[in-house]
Structure formats: C-alpha cells, structure tokens
C-alpha atoms as a PDB file:
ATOM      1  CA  UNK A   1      82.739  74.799 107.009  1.00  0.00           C
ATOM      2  CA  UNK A   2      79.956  74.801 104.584  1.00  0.00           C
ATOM      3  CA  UNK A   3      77.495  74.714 107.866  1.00  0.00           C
ATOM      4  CA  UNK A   4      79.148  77.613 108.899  1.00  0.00           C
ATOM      5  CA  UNK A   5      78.923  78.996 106.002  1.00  0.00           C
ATOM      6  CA  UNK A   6      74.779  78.362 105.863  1.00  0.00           C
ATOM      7  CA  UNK A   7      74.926  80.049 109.695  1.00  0.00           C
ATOM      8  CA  UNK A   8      76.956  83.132 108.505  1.00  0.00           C
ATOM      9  CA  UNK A   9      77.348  83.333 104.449  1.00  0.00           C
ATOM     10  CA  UNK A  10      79.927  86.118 105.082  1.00  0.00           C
ATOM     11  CA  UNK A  11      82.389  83.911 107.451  1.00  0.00           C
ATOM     12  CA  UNK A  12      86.066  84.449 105.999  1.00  0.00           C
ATOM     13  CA  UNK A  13      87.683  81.782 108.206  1.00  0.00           C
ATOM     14  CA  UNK A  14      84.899  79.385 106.479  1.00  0.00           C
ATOM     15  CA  UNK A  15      85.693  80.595 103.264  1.00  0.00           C
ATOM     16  CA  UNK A  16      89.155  80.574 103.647  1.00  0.00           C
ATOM     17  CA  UNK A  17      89.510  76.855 105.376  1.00  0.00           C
ATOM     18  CA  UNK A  18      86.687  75.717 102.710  1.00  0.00           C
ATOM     19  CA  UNK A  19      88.533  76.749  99.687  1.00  0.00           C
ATOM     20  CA  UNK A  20      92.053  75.712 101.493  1.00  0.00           C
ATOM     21  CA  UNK A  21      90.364  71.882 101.599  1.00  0.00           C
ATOM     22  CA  UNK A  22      88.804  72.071  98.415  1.00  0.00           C
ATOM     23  CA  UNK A  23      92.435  73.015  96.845  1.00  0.00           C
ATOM     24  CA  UNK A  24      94.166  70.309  98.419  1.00  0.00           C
ATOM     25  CA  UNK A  25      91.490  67.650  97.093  1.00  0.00           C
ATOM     26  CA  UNK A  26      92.256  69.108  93.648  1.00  0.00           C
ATOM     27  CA  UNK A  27      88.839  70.915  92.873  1.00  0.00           C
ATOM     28  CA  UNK A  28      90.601  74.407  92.134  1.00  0.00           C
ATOM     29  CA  UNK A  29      87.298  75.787  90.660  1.00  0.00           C
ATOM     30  CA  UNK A  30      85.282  75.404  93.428  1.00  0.00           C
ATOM     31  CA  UNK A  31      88.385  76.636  95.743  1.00  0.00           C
ATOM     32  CA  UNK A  32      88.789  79.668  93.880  1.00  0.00           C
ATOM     33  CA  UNK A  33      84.904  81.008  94.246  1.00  0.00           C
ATOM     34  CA  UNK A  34      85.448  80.724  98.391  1.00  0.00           C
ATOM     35  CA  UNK A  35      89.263  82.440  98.115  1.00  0.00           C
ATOM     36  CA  UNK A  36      87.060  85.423  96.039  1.00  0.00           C
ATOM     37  CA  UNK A  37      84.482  85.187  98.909  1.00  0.00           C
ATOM     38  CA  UNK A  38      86.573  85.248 101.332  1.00  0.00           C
ATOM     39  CA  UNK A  39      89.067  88.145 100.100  1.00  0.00           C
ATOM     40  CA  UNK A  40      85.481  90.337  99.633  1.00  0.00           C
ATOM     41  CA  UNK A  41      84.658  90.008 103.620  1.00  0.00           C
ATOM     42  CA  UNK A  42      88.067  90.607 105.445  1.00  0.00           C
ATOM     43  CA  UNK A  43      89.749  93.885 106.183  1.00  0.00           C
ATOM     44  CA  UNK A  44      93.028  91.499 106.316  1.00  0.00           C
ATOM     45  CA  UNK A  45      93.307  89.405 103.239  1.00  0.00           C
ATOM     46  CA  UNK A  46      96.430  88.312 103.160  1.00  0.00           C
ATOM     47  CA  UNK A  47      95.805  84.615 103.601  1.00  0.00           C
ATOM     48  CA  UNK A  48      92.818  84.821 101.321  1.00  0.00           C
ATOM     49  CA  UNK A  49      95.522  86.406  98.776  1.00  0.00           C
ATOM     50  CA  UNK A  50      98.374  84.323  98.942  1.00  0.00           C
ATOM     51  CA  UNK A  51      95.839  81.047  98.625  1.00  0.00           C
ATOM     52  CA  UNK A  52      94.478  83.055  95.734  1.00  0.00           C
ATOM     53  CA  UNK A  53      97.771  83.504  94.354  1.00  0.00           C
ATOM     54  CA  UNK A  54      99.184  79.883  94.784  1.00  0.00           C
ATOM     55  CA  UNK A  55      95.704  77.815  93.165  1.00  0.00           C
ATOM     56  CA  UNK A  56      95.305  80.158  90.489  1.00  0.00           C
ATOM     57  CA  UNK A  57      99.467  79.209  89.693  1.00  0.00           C
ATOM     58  CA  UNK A  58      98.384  76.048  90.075  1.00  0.00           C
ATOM     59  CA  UNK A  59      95.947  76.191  87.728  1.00  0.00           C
ATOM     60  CA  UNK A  60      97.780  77.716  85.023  1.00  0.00           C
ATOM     61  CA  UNK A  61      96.405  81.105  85.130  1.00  0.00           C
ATOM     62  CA  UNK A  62      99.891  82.917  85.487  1.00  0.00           C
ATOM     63  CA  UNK A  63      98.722  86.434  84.922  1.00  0.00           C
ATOM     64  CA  UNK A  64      95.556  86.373  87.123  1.00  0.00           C
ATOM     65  CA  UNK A  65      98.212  84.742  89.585  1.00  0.00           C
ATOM     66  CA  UNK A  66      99.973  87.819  89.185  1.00  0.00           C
ATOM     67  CA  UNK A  67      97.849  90.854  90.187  1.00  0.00           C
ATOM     68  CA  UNK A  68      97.046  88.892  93.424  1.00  0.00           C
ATOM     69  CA  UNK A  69     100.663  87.668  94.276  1.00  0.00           C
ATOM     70  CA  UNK A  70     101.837  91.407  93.469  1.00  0.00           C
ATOM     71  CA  UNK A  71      99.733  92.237  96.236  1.00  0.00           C
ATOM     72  CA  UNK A  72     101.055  90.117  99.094  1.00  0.00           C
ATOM     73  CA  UNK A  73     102.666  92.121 101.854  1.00  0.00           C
ATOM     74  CA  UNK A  74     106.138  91.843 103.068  1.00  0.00           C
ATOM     75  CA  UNK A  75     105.870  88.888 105.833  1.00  0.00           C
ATOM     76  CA  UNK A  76     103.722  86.215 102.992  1.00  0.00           C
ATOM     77  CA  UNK A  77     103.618  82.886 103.773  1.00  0.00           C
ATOM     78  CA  UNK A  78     107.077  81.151 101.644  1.00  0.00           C
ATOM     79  CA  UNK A  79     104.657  78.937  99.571  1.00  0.00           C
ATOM     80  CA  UNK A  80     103.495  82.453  98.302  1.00  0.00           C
ATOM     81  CA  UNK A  81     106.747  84.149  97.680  1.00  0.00           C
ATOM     82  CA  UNK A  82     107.678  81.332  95.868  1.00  0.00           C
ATOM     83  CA  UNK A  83     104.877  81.565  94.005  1.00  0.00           C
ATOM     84  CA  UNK A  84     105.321  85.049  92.607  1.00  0.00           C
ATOM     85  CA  UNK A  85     108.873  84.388  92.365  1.00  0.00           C
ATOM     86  CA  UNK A  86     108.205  82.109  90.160  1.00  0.00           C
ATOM     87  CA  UNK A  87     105.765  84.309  88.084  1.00  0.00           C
ATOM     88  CA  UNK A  88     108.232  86.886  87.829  1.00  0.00           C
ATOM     89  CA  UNK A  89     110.813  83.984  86.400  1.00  0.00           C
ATOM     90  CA  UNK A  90     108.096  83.103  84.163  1.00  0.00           C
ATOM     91  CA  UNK A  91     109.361  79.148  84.778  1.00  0.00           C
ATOM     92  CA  UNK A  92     106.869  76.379  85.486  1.00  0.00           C
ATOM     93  CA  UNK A  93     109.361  74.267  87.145  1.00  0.00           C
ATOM     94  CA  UNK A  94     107.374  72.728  90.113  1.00  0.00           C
ATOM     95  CA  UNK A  95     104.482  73.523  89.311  1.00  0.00           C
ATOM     96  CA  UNK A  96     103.120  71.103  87.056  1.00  0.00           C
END
C-alpha cells in the first residue's frame, strides 16, 4: 500500500487498506491519519467512515466516534452499526 501510496499520494483504496492493516496491528494513530486521508479523496466514503468510526471507538474517543458514526448511511457494515449503537448506549461493553 504505502508504494502505492508513493505512486499516487491521493489513492483511497491505499489509504483505506493501509489504515485497515495498521488498525488491526494495533497502531490506531497511524490508522487514523490514512482513514482522514482517505475520507478527503473519495466521493463515497462510507468505508473510510465506518473504519473511522470503529478505531476512533476503539480508541476511546467516543464523541469524535460520534460525528463520524452519525454519518454512516443506511446499508453500514454491522461492525459499524454496532459501533454507534453502542455510542448512543454510552456502554463500553466490548470494547475494551
């Protein structure tokens, strides 16, 4: 990804799998700075905004969780709605 990335600095699908693998090896920081990237350079950010949504719950940042999970559309990925479900319960069950 991050060759891609070199290639075309405005790649979403780079972004987006970048930050996805980043998450998942637990370096949320560095994750979140290619989720922002990638929600500035696609029309269609709903994947970029339900990742967004999930890591920053993950990190403990409920109410900047919030304005991006209240923004998911209708059809989100579960892991998402459960995610803003969750910040609507204000519960941490899960999560920790």
């Amino acid at each position: 990804f991050r060759k891609a990335l070199s290639i075309d600095p405005q790649n979403f699908y780079a972004h987006q799998n970048l930050g996805l693998l980043l998450a998942h090896n637990h370096r949320f920081f560095e994750a979140e700075s290619h989720f922002r990237e990638a929600l500035r350079f696609k029309a269609t950010k709903d994947k970029a905004l339900s990742s967004m949504c999930i890591l920053l719950v993950q990190m403990g940042r409920y109410e900047e969780a919030l304005d991006f999970c209240e923004q998911l559309p209708c059809n989100a990925p579960p892991e998402a709605k459960e995610a803003l479900r969750f910040l609507q319960t204000d519960g941490r069950c899960g999560w920790e």
